[in-house]
N, C-alpha and C. Protein backbone atom coordinates (compact mmCIF):
# COMPACT_ATOMS: atom_id res chain seq x y z
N UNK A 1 -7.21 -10.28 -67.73
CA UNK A 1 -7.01 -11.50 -66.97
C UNK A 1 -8.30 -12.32 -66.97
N UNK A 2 -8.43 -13.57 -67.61
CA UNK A 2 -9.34 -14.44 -67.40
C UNK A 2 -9.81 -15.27 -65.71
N UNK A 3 -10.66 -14.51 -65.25
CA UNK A 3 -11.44 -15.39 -64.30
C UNK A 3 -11.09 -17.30 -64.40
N UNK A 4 -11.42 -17.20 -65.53
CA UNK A 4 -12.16 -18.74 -65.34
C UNK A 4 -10.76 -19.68 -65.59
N UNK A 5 -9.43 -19.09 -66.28
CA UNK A 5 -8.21 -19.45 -66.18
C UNK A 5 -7.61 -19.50 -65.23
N UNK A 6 -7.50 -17.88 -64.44
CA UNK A 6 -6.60 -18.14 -63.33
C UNK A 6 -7.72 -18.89 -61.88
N UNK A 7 -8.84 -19.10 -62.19
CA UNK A 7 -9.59 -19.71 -61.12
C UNK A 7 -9.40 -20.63 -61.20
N UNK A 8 -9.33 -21.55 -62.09
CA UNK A 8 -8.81 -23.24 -62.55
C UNK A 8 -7.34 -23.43 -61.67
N UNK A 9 -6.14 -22.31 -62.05
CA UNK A 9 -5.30 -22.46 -61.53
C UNK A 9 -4.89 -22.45 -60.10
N UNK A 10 -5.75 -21.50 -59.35
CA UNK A 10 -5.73 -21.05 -58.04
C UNK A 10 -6.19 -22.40 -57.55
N UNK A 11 -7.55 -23.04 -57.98
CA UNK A 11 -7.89 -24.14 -57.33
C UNK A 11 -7.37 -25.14 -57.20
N UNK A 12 -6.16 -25.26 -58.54
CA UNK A 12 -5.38 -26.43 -58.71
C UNK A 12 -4.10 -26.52 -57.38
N UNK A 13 -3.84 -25.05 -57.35
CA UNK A 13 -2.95 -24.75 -56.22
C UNK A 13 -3.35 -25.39 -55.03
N UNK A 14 -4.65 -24.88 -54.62
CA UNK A 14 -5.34 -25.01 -53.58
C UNK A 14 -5.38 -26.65 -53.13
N UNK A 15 -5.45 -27.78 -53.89
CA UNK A 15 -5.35 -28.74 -54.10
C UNK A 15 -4.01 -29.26 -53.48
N UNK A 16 -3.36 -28.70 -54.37
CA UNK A 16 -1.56 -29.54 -53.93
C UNK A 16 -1.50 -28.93 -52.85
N UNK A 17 -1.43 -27.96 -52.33
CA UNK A 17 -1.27 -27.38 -51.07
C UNK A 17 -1.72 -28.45 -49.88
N UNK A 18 -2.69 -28.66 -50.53
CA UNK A 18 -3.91 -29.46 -49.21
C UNK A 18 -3.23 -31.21 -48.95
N UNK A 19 -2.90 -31.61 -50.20
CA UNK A 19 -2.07 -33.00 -50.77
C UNK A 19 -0.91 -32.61 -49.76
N UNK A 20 -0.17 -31.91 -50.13
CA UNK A 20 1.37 -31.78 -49.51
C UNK A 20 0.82 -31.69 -47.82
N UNK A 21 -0.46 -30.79 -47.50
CA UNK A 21 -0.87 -31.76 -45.78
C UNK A 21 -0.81 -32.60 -45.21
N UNK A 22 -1.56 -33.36 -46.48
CA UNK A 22 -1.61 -34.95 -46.19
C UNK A 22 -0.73 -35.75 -45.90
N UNK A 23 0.45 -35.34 -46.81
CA UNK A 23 1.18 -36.26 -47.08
C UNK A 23 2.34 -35.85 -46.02
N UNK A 24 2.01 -34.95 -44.84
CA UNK A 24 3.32 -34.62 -44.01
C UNK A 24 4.09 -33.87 -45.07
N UNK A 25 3.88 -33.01 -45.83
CA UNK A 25 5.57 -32.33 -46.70
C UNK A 25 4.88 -31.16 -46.42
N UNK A 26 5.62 -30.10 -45.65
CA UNK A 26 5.24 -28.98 -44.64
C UNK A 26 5.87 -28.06 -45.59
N UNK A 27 7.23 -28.03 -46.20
CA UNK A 27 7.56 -27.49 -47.28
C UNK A 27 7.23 -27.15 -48.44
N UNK A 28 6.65 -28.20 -49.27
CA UNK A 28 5.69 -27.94 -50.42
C UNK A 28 4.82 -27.16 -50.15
N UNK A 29 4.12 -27.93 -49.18
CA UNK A 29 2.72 -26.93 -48.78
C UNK A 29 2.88 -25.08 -48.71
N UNK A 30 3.94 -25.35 -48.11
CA UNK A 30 4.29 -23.66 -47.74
C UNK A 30 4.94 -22.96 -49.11
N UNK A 31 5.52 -23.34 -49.96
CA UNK A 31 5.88 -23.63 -51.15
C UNK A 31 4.32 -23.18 -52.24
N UNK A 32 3.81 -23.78 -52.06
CA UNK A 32 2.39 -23.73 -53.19
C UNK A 32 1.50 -22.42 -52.46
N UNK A 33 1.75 -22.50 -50.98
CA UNK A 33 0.60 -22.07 -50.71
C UNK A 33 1.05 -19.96 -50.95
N UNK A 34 3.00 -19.94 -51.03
CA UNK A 34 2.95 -18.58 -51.33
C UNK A 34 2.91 -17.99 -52.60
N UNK A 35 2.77 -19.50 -53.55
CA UNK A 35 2.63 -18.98 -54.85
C UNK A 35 0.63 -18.57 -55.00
N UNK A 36 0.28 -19.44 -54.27
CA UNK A 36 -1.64 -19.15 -54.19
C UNK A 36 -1.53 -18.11 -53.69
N UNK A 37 -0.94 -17.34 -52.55
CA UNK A 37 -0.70 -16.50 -51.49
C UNK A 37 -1.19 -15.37 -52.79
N UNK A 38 0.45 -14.84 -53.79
CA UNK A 38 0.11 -14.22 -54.44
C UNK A 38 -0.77 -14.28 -56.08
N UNK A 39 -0.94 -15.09 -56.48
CA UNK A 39 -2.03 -15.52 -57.71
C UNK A 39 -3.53 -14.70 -57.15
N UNK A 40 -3.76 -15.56 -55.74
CA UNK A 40 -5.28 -14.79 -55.06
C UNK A 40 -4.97 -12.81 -54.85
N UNK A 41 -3.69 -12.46 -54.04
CA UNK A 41 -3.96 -11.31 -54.39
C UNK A 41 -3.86 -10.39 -55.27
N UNK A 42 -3.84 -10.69 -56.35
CA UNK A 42 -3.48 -9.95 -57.61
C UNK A 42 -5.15 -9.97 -57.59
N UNK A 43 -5.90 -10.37 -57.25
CA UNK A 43 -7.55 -10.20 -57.80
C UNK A 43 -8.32 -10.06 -56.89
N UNK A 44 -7.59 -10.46 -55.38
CA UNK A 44 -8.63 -10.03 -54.00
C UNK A 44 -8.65 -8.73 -53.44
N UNK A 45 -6.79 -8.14 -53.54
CA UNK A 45 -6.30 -7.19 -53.01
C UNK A 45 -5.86 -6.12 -53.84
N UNK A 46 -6.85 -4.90 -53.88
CA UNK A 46 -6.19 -3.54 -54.43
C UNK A 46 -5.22 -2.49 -53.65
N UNK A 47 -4.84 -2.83 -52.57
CA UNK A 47 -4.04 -2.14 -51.82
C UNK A 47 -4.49 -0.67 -51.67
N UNK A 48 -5.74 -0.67 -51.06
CA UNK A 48 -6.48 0.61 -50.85
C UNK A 48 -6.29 1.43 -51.74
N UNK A 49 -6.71 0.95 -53.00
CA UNK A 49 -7.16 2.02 -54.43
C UNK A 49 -5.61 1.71 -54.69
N UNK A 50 -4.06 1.91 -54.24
CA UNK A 50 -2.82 1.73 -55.30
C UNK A 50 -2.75 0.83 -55.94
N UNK A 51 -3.48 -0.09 -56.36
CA UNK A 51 -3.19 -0.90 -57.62
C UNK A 51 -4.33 -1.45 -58.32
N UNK A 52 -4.28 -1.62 -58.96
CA UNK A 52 -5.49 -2.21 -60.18
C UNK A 52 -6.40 -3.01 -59.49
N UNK A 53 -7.66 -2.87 -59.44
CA UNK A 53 -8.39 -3.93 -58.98
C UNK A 53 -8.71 -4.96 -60.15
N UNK A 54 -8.96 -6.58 -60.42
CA UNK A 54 -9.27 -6.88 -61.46
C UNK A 54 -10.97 -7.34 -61.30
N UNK A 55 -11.26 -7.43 -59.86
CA UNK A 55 -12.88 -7.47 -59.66
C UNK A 55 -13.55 -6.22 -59.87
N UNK A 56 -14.78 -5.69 -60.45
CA UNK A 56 -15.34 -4.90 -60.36
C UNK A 56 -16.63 -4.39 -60.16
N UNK A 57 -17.56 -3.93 -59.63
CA UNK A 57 -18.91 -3.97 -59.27
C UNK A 57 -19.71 -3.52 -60.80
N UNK A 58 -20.13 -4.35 -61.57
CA UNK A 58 -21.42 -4.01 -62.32
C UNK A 58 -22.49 -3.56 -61.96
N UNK A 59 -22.88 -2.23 -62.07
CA UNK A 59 -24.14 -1.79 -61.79
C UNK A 59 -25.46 -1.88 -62.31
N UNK A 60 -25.38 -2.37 -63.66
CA UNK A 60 -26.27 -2.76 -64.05
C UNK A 60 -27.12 -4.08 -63.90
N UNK A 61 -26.38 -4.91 -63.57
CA UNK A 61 -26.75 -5.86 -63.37
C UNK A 61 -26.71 -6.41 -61.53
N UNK A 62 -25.96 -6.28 -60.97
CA UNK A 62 -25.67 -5.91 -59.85
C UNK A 62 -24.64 -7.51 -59.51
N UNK A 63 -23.55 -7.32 -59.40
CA UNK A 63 -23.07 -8.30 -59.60
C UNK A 63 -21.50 -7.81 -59.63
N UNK A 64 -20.12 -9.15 -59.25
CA UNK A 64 -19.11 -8.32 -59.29
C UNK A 64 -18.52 -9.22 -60.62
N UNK A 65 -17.53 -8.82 -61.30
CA UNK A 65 -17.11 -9.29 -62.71
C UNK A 65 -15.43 -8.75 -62.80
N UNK A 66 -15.18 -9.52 -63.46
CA UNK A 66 -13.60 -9.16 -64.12
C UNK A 66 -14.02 -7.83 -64.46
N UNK A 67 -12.57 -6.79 -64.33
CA UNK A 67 -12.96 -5.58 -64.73
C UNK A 67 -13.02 -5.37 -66.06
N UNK A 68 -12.36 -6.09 -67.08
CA UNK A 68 -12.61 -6.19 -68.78
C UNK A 68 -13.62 -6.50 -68.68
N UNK A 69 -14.78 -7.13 -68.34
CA UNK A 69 -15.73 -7.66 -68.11
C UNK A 69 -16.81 -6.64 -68.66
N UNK A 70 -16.33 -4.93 -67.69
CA UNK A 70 -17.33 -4.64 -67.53
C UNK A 70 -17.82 -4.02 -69.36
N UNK A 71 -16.27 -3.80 -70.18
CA UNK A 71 -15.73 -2.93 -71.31
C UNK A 71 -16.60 -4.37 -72.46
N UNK A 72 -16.27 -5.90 -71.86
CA UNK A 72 -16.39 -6.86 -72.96
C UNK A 72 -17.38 -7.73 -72.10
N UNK A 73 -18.77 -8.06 -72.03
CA UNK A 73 -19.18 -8.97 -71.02
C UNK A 73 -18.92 -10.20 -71.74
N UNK A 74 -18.26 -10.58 -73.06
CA UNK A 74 -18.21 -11.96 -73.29
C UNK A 74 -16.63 -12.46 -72.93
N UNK A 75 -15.84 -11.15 -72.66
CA UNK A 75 -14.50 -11.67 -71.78
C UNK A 75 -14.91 -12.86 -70.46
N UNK A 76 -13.83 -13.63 -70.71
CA UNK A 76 -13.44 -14.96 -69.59
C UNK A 76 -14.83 -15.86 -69.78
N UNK A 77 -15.25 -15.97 -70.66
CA UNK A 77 -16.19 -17.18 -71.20
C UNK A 77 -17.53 -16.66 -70.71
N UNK A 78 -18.09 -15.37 -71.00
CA UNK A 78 -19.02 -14.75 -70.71
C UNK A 78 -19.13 -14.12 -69.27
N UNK A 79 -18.57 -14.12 -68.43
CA UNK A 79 -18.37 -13.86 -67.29
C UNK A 79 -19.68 -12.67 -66.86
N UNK A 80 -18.66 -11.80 -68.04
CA UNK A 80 -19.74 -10.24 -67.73
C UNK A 80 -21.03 -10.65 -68.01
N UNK A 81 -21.58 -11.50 -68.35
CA UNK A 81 -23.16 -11.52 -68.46
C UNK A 81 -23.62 -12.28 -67.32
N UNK A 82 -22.78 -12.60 -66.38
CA UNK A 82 -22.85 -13.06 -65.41
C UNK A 82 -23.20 -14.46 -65.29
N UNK A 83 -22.53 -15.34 -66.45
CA UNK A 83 -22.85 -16.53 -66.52
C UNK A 83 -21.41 -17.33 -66.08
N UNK A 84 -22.17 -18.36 -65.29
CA UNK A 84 -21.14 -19.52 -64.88
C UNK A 84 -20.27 -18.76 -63.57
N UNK A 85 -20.57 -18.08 -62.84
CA UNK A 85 -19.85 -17.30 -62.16
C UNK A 85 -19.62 -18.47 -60.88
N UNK A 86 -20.59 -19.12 -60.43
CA UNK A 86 -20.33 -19.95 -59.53
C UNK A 86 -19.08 -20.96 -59.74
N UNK A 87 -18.90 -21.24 -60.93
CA UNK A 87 -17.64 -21.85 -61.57
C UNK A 87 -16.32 -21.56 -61.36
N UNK A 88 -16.67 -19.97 -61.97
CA UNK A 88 -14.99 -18.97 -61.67
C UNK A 88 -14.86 -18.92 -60.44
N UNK A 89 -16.04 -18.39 -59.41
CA UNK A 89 -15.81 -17.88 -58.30
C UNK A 89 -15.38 -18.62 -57.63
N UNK A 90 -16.17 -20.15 -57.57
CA UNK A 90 -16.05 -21.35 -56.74
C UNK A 90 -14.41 -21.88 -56.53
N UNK A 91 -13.32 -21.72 -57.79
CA UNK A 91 -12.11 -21.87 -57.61
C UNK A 91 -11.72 -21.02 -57.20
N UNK A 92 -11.84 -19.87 -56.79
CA UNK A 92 -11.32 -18.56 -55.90
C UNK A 92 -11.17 -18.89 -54.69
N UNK A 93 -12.50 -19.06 -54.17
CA UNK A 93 -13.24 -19.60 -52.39
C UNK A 93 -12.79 -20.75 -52.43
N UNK A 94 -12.70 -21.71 -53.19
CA UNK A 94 -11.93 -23.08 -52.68
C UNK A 94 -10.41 -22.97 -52.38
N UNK A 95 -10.19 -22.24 -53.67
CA UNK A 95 -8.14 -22.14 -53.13
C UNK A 95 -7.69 -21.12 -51.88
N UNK A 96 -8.84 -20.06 -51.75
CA UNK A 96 -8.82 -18.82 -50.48
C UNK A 96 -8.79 -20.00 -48.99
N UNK A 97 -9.61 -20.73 -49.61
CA UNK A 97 -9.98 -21.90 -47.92
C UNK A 97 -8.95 -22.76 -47.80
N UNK A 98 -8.22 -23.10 -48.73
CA UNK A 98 -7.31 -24.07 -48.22
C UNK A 98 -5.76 -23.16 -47.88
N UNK A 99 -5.47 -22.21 -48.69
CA UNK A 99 -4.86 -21.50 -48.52
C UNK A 99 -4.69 -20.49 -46.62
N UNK A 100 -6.44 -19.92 -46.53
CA UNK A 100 -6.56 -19.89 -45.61
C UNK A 100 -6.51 -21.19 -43.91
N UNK A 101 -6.52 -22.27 -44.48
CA UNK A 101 -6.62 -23.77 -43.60
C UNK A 101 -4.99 -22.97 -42.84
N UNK A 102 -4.00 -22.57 -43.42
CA UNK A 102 -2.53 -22.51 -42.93
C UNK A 102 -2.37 -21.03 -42.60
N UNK A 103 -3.19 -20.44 -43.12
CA UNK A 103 -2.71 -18.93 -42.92
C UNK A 103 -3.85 -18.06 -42.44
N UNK A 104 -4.12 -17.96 -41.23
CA UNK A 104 -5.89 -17.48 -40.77
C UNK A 104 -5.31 -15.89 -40.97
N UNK A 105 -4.43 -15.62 -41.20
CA UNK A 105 -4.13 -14.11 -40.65
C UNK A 105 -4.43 -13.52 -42.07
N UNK A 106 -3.96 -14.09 -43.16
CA UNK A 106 -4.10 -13.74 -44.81
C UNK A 106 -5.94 -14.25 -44.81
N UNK A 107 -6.21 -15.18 -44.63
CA UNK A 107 -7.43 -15.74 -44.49
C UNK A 107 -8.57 -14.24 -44.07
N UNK A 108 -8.10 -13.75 -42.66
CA UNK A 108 -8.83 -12.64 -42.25
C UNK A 108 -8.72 -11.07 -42.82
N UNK A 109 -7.80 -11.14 -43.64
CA UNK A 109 -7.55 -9.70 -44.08
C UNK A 109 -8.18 -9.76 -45.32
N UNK A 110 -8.67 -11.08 -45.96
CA UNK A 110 -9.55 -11.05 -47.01
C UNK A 110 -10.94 -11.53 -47.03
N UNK A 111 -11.28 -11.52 -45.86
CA UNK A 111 -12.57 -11.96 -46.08
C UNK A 111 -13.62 -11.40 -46.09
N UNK A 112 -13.49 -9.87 -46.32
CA UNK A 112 -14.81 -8.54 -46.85
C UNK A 112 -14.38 -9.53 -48.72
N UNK A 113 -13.56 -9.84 -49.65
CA UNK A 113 -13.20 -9.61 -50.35
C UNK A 113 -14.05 -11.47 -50.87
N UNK A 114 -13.85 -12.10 -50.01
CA UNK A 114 -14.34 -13.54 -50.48
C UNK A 114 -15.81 -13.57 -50.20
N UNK A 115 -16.43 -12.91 -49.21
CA UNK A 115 -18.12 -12.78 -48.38
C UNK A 115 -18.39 -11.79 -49.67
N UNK A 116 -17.73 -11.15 -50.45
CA UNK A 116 -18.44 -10.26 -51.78
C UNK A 116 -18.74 -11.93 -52.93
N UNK A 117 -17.80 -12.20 -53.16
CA UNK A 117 -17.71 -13.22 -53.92
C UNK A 117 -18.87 -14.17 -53.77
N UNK A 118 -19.00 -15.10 -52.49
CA UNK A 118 -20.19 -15.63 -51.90
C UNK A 118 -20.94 -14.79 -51.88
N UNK A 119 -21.61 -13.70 -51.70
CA UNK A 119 -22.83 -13.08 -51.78
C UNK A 119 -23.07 -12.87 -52.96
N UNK A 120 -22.19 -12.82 -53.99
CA UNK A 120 -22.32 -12.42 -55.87
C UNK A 120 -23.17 -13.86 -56.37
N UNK A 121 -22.59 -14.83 -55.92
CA UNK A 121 -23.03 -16.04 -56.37
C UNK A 121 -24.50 -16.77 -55.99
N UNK A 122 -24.05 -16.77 -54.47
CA UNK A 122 -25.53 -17.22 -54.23
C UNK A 122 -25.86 -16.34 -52.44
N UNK A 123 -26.39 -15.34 -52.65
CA UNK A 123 -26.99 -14.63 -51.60
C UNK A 123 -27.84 -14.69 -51.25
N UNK A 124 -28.53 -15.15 -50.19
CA UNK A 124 -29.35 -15.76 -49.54
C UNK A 124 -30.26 -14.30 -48.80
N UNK A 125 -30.17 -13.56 -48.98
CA UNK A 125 -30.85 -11.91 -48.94
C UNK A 125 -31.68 -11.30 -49.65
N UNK A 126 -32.67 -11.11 -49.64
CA UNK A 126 -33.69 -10.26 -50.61
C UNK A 126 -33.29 -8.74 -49.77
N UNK A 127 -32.81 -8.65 -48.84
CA UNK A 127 -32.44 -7.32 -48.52
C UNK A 127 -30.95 -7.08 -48.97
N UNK A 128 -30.41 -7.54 -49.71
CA UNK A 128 -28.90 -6.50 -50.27
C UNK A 128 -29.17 -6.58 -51.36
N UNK A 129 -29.20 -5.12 -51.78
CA UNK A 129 -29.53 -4.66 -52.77
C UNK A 129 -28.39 -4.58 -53.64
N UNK A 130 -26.88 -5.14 -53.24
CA UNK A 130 -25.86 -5.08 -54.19
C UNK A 130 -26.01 -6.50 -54.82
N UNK A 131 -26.49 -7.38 -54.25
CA UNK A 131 -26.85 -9.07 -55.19
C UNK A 131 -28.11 -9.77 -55.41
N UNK A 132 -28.54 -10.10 -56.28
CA UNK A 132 -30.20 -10.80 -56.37
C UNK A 132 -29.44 -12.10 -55.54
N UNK A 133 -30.94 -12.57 -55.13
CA UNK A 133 -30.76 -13.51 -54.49
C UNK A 133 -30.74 -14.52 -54.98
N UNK A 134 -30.09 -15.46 -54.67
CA UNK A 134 -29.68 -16.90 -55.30
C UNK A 134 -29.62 -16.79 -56.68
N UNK A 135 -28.56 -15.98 -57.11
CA UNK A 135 -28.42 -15.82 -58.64
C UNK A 135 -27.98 -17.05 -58.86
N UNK A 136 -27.81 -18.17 -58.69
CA UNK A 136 -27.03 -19.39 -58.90
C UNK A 136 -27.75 -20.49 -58.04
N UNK A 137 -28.92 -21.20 -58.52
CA UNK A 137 -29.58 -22.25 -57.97
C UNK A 137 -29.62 -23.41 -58.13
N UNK A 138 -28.80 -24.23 -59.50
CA UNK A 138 -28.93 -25.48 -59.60
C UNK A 138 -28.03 -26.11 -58.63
């Protein structure tokens, strides 16, 4: 599964979801937001180890990555070398937030899972030793 594909898509979701707010259509919104609902957990949620995770912790580098990632680091447009991650990730956390804007309860059952994501990208910690800090500064 490509990061940087289904992150494009999630965000695009995340988008109409937010549009169909605007625009008063309570239906759509709810509509888009259970198709984001499940797109995000196929990659946020492993269902306590029963199903595939597709994030995975790189140890070498210290960092989290598509799990092909860890087998191919030039899978999902280099991902595993940990490039452009603010890119992939950034459509994750944008469609999780708008998604979350309607649903705080899905919102809260993932947010060990999105605070990994934000700390992968740009962690503001010289004390966690699972992310360099501000791997992502421009």
């Amino acid at each position: 599964a490509d990061s940087y594909g289904t992150g494009k898509e999630v965000g695009a979701l995340g988008r109409l979801a937010l549009i169909a707010d605007e625009l008063g259509e309570a239906d759509a919104a709810a509509t888009v937001r259970g198709r984001l609902a499940a797109a995000l957990d196929a990659w946020l949620d492993c269902d306590g180890g029963k199903a595939p995770c597709r994030f995975s912790y790189d140890r070498s580098w210290g960092g989290v990555v598509p799990t092909e990632a860890l087998a191919d680091p030039a899978a999902s447009f280099g991902v595993g070398w940990h490039n452009d991650k603010h890119f992939h990730y950034g459509y994750f956390l944008y469609a999780a937030a708008a998604l979350g804007r309607a649903n705080t309860t899905w919102l809260a059952a993932r947010t060990p899972a999105l605070l990994t994501l934000v700390a992968d990208v740009a962690s503001p910690s010289a004390s966690d030793r699972r992310f360099p800090p501000l791997r992502h500064f421009d």
